[in-house]
N, C-alpha and C. Protein backbone atom coordinates (compact mmCIF):
# COMPACT_ATOMS: atom_id res chain seq x y z
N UNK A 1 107.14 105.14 71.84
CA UNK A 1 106.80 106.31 71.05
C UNK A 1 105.31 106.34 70.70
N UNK A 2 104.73 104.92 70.65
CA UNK A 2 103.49 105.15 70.39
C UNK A 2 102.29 105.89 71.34
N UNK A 3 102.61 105.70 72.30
CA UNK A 3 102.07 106.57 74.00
C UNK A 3 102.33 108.15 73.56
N UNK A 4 103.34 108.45 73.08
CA UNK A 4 103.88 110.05 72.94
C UNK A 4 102.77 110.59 71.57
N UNK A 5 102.79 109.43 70.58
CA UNK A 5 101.94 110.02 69.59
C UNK A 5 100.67 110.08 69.74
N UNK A 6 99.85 109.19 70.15
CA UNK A 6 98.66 108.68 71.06
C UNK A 6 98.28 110.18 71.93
N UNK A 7 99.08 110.74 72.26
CA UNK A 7 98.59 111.94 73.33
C UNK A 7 98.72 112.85 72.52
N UNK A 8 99.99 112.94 71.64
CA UNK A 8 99.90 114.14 70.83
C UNK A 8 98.41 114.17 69.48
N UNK A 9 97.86 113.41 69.23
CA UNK A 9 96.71 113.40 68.18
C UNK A 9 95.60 113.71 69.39
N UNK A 10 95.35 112.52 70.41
CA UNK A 10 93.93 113.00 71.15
C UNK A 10 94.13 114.06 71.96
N UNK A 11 95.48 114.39 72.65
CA UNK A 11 95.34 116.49 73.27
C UNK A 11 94.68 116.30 74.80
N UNK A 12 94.19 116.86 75.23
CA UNK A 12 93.88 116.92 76.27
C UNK A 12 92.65 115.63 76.72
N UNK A 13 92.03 114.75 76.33
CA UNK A 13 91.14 113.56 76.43
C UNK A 13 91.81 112.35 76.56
N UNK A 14 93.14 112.07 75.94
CA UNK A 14 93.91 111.16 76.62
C UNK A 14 94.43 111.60 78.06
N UNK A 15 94.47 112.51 78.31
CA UNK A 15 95.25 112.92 79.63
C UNK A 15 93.98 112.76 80.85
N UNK A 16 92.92 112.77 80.24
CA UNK A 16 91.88 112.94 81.39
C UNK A 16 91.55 111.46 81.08
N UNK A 17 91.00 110.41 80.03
CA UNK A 17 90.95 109.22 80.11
C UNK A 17 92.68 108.47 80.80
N UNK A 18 93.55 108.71 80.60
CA UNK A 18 94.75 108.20 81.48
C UNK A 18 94.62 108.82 83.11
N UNK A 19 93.79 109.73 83.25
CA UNK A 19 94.22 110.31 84.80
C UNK A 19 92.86 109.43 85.47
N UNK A 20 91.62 109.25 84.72
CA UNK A 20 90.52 108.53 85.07
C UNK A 20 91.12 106.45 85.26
N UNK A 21 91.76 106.21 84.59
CA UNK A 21 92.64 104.92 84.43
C UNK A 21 93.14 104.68 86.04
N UNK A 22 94.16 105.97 86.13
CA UNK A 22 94.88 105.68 87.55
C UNK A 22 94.10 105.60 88.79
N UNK A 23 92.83 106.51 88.92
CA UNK A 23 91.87 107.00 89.52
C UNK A 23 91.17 105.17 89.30
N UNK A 24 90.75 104.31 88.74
CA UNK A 24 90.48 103.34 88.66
C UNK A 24 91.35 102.34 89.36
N UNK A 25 92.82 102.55 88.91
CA UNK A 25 93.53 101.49 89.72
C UNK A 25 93.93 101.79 91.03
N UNK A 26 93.83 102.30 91.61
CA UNK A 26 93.89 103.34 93.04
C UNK A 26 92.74 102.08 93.35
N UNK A 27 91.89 102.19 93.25
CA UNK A 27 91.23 101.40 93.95
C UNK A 27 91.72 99.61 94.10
N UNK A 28 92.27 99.11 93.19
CA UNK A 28 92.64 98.07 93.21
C UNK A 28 94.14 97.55 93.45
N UNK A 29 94.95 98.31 93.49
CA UNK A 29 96.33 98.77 94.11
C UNK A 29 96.80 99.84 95.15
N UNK A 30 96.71 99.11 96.36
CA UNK A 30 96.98 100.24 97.43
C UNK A 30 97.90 101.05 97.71
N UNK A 31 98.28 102.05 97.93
CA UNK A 31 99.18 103.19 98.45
C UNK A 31 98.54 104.35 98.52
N UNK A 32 97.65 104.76 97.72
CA UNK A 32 97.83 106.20 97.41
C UNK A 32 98.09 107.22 96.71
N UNK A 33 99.54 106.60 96.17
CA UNK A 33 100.12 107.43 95.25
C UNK A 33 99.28 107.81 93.75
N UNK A 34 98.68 106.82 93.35
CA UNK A 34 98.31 106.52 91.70
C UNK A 34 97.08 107.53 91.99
N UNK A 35 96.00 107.93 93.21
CA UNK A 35 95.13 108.60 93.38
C UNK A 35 95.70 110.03 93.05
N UNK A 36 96.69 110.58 93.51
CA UNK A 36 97.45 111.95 92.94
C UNK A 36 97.88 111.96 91.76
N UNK A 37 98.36 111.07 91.09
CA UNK A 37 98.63 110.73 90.02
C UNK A 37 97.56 110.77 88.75
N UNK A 38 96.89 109.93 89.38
CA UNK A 38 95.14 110.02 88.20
C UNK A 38 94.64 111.69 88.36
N UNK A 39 94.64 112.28 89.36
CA UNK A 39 94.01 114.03 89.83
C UNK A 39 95.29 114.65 88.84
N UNK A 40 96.45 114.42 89.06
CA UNK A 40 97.26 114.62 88.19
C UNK A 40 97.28 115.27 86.95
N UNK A 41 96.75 113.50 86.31
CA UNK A 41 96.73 113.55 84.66
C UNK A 41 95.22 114.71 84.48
N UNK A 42 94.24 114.37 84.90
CA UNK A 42 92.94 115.24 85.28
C UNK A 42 93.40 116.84 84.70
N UNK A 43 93.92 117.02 86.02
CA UNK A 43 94.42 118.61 85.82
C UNK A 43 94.98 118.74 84.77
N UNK A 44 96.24 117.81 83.94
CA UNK A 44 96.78 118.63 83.18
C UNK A 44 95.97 118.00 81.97
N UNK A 45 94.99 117.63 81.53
CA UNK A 45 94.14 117.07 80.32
C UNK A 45 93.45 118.46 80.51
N UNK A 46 92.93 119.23 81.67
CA UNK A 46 91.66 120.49 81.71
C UNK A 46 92.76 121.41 81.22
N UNK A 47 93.89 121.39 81.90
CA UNK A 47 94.97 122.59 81.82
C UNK A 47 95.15 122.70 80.18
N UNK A 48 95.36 121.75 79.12
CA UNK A 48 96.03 121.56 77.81
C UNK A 48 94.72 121.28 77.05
N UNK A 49 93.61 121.39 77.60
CA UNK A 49 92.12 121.37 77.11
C UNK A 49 91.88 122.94 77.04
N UNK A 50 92.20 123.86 77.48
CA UNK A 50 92.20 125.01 77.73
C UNK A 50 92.99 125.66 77.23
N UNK A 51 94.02 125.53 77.06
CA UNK A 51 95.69 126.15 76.90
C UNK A 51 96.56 125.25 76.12
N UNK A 52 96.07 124.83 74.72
CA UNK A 52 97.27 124.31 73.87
C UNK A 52 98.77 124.18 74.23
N UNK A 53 99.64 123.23 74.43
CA UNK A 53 101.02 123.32 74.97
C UNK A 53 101.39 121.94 74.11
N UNK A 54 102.45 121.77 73.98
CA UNK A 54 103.29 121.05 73.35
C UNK A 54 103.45 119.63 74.34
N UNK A 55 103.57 118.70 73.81
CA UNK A 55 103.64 117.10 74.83
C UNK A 55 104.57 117.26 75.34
N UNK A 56 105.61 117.71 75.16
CA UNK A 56 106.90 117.90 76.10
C UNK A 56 106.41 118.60 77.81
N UNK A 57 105.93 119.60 77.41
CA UNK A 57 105.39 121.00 78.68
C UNK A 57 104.81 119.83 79.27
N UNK A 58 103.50 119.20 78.29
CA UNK A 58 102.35 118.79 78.68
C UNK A 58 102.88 117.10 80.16
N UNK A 59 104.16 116.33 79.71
CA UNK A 59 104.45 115.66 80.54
C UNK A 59 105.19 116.43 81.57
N UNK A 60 106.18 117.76 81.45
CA UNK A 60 105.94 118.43 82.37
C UNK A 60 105.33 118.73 83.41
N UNK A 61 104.27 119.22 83.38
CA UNK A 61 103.09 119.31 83.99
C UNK A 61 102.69 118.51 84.90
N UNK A 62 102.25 117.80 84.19
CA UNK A 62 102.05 116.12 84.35
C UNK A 62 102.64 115.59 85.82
N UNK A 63 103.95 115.70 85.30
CA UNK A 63 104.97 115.03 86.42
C UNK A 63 105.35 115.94 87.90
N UNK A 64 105.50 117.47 87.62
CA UNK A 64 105.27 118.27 88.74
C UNK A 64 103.93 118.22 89.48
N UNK A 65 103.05 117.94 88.78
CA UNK A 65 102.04 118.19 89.56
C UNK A 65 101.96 116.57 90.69
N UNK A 66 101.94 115.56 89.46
CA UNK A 66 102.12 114.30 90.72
C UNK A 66 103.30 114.30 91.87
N UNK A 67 104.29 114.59 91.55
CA UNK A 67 105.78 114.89 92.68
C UNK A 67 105.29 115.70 93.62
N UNK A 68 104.74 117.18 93.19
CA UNK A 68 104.05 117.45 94.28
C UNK A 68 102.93 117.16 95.19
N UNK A 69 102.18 116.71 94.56
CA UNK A 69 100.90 116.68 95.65
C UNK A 69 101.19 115.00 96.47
N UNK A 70 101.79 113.97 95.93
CA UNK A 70 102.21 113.16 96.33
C UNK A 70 103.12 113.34 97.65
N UNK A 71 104.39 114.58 97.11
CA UNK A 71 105.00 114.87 98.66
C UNK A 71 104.23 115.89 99.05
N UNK A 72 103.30 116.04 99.12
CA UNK A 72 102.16 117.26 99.90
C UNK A 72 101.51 116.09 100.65
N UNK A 73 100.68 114.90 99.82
CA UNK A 73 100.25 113.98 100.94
C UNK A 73 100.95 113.71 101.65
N UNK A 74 102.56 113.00 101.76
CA UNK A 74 102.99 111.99 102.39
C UNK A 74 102.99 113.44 103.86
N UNK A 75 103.94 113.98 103.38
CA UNK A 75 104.18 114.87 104.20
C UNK A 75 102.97 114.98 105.14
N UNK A 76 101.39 115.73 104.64
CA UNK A 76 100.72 115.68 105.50
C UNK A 76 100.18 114.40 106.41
N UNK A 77 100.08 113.20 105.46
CA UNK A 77 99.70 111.96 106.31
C UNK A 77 100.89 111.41 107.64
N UNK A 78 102.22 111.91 107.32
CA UNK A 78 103.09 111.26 108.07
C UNK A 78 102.95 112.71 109.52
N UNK A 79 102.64 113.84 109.15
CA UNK A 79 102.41 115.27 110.49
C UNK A 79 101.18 114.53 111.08
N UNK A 80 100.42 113.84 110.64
CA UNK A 80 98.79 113.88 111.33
C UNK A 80 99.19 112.49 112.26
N UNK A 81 98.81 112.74 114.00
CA UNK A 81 99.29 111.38 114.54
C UNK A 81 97.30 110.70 114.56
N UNK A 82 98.06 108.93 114.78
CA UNK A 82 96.97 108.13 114.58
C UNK A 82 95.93 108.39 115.38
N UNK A 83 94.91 108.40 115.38
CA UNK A 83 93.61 108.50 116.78
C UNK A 83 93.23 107.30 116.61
N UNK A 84 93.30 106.71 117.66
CA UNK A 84 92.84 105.21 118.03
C UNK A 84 92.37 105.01 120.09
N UNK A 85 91.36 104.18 119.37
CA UNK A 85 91.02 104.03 121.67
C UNK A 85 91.99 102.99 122.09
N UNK A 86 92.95 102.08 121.00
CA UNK A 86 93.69 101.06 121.60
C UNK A 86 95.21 101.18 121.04
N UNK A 87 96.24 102.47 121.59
CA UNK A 87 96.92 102.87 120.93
C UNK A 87 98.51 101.90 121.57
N UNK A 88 98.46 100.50 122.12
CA UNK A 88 98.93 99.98 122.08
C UNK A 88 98.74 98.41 121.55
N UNK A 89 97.72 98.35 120.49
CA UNK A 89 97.32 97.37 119.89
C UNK A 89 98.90 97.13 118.82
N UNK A 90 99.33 95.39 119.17
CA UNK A 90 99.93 95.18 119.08
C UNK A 90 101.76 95.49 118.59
N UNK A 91 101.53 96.15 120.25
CA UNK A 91 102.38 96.78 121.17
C UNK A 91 102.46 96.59 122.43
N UNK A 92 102.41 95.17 122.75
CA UNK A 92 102.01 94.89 124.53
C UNK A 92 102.68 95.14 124.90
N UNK A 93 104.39 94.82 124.77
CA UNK A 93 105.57 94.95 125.44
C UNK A 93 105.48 96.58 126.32
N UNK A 94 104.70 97.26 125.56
CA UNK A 94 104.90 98.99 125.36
C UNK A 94 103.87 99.35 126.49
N UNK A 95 102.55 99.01 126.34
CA UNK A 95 101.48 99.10 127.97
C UNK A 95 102.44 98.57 128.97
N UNK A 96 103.27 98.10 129.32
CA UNK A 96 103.72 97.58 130.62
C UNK A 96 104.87 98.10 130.85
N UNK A 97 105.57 98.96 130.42
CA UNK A 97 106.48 100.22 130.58
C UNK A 97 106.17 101.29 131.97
N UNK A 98 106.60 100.62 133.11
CA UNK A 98 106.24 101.76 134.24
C UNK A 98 105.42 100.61 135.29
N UNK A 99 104.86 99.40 134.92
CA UNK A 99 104.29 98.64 135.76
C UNK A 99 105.46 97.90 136.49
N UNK A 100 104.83 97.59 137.69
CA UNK A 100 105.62 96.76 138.50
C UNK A 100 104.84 95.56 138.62
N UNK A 101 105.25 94.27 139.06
CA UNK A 101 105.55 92.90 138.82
C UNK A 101 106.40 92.29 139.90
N UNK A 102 106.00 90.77 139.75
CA UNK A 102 106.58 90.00 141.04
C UNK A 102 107.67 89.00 140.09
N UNK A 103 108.64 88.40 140.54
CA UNK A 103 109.46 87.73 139.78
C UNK A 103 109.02 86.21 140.10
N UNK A 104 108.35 85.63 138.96
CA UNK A 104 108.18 84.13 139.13
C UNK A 104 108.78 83.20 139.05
N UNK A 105 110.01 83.35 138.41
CA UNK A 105 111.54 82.94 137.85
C UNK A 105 112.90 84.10 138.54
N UNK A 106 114.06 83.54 139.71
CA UNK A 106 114.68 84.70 139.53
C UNK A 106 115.47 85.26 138.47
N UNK A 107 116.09 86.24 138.34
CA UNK A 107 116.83 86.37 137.01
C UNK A 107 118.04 86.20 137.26
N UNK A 108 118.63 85.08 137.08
CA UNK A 108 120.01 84.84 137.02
C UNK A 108 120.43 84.82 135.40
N UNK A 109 121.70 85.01 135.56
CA UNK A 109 122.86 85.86 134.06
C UNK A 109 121.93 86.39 133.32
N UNK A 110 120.84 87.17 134.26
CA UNK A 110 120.70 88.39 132.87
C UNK A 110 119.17 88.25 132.78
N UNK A 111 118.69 87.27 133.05
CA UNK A 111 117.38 86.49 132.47
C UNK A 111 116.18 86.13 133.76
N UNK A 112 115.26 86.39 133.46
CA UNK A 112 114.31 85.85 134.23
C UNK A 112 112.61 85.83 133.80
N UNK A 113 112.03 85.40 134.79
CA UNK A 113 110.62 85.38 134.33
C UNK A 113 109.31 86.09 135.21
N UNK A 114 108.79 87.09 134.43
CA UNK A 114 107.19 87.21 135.44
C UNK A 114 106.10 87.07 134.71
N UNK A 115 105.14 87.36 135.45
CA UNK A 115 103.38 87.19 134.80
C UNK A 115 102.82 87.93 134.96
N UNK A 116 102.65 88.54 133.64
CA UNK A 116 101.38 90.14 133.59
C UNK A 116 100.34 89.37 132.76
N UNK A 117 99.08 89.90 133.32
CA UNK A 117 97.69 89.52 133.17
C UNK A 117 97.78 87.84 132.80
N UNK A 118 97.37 87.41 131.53
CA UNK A 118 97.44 86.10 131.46
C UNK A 118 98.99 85.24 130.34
N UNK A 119 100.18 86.08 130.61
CA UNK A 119 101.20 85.72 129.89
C UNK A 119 102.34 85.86 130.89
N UNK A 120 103.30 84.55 130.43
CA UNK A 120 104.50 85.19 131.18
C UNK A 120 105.57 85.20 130.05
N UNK A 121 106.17 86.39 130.95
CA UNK A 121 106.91 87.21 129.98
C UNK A 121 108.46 87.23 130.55
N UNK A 122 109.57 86.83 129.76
CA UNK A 122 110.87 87.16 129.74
C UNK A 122 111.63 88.48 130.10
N UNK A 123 112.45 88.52 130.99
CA UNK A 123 112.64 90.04 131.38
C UNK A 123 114.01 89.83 131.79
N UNK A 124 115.01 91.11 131.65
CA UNK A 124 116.16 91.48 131.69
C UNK A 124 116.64 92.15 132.84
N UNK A 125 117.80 91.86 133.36
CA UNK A 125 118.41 92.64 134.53
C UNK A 125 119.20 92.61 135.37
N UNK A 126 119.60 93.28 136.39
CA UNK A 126 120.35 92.94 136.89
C UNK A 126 119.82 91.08 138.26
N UNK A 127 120.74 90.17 138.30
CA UNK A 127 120.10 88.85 139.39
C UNK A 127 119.45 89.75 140.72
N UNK A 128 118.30 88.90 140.74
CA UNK A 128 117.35 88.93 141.72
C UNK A 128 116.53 87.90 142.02
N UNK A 129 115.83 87.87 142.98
CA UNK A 129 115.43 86.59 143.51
C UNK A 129 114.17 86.19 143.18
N UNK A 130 113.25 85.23 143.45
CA UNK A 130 112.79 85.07 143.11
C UNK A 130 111.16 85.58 144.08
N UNK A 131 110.14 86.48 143.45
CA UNK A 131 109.52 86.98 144.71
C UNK A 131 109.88 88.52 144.77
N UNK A 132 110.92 88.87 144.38
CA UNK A 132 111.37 90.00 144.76
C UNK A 132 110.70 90.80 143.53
N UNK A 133 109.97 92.08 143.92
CA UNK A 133 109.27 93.18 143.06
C UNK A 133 110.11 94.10 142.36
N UNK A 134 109.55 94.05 140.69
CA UNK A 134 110.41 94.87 139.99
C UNK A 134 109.90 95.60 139.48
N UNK A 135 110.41 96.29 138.30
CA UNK A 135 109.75 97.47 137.87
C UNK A 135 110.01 97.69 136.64
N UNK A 136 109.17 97.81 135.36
CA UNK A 136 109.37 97.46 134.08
C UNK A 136 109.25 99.01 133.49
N UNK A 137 111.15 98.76 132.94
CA UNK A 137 111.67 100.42 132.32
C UNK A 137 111.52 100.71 130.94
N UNK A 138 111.38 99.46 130.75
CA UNK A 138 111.59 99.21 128.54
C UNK A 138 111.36 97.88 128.37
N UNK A 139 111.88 98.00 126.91
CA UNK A 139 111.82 95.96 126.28
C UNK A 139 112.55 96.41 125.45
N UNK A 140 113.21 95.52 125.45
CA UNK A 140 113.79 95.30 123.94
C UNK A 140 113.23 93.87 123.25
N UNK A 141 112.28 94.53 122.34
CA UNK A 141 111.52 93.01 121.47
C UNK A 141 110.33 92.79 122.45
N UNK A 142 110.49 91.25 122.54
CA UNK A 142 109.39 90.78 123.25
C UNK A 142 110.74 90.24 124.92
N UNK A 143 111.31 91.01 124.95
CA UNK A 143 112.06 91.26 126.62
C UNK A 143 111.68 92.18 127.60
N UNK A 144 111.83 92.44 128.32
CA UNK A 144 110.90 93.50 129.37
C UNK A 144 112.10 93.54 130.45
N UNK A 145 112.65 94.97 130.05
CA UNK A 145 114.05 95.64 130.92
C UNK A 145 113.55 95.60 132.60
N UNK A 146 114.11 95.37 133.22
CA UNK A 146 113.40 95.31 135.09
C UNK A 146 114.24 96.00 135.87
N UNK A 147 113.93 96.84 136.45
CA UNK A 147 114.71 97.06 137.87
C UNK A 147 114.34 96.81 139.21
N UNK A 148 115.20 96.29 139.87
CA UNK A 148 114.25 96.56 141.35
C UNK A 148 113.67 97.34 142.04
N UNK A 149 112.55 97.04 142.85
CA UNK A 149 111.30 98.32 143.67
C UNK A 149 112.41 98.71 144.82
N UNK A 150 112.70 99.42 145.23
CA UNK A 150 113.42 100.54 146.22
C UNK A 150 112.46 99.38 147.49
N UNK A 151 112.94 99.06 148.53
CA UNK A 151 112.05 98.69 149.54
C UNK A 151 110.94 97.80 149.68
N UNK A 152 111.36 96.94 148.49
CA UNK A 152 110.12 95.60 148.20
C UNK A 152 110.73 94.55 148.73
C-alpha cells in the first residue's frame, strides 16, 4: 500500500521517475520488455501530468499501455526475418541438406559414416556400401538422412 500512496501524493513525477527506473534497468537486464514498460510509465506520468485521473485509471493506463506496445514489439520483432551473411552459423547439419558425399563407413542397420569438409559425420539410411555416393535429404540432430545417387 505504501507504492499506491507514494504515487497518489507525488501524481504524475513518480510515474515518470518509475518509468525512468525501468528505462535504467533495461539496460542491465536483458529482454526488452522493461524498455516498453519504463516508455510506459513515461507516457502515463505526461498523460496524469496533464489530465488529473485517479491511481486506479492511472495503473490502468499504465498497464494497457505496457501489454500493448510489448505485444506490438514482440509481434513486430518475431515478422522481421534475421539478415545475416552466415545464415547457417551454427546450423551445419542444415548447409549440407542437398549435398552429395562418398560413404567412408558403409551404413549397415541404419548407420553409417562420411566426410564433409574437415568432419566426419554420422548419417542415416537405408544399407549401402561402402564408396557408394549419397545424397544428404535432412538430419535429424547432429545425423544426416542419406539416400542413394541414382547411377553412382
Amino acid at each position: 500500500m505504501q507504492v499506491i500512496e507514494f504515487i497518489g501524493s507525488n501524481g504524475p513525477w513518480a510515474w515518470i521517475v518509475a518509468g525512468l527506473i525501468l528505462l535504467g534497468l533495461e539496460l542491465v537486464v536483458p529482454g526488452g520488455f522493461l524498455l516498453w514498460m519504463g516508455i510506459s510509465g513515461i507516457v502515463t506520468g505526461v498523460i496524469v501530468l496533464f489530465q488529473p485521473i485517479g491511481w486506479p485509471l492511472q495503473w490502468l493506463v499504465f498497464g494497457l499501455l505496457s501489454l500493448v506496445s510489448i505485444a506490438l514489439w514482440v509481434r513486430w520483432t518475431r515478422s522481421r526475418p534475421t539478415r545475416t551473411d552466415r545464415p547457417y552459423l551454427n546450423q551445419r547439419a542444415d548447409q549440407f541438406v542437398g549435398q552429395e558425399a562418398v560413404l567412408e563407413q558403409p551404413i549397415a542397420q541404419g548407420f553409417g559414416r562420411v566426410v564433409l569438409g574437415d568432419t566426419v559425420w554420422r548419417v542415416s539410411g537405408p544399407d549401402l556400401p561402402v564408396g557408394q555416393r549419397v545424397r544428404i535429404v535432412g538430419h535429424d540432430g547432429a545425423v544426416l538422412k542419406v539416400e542413394a545417387v541414382a547411377g553412382a
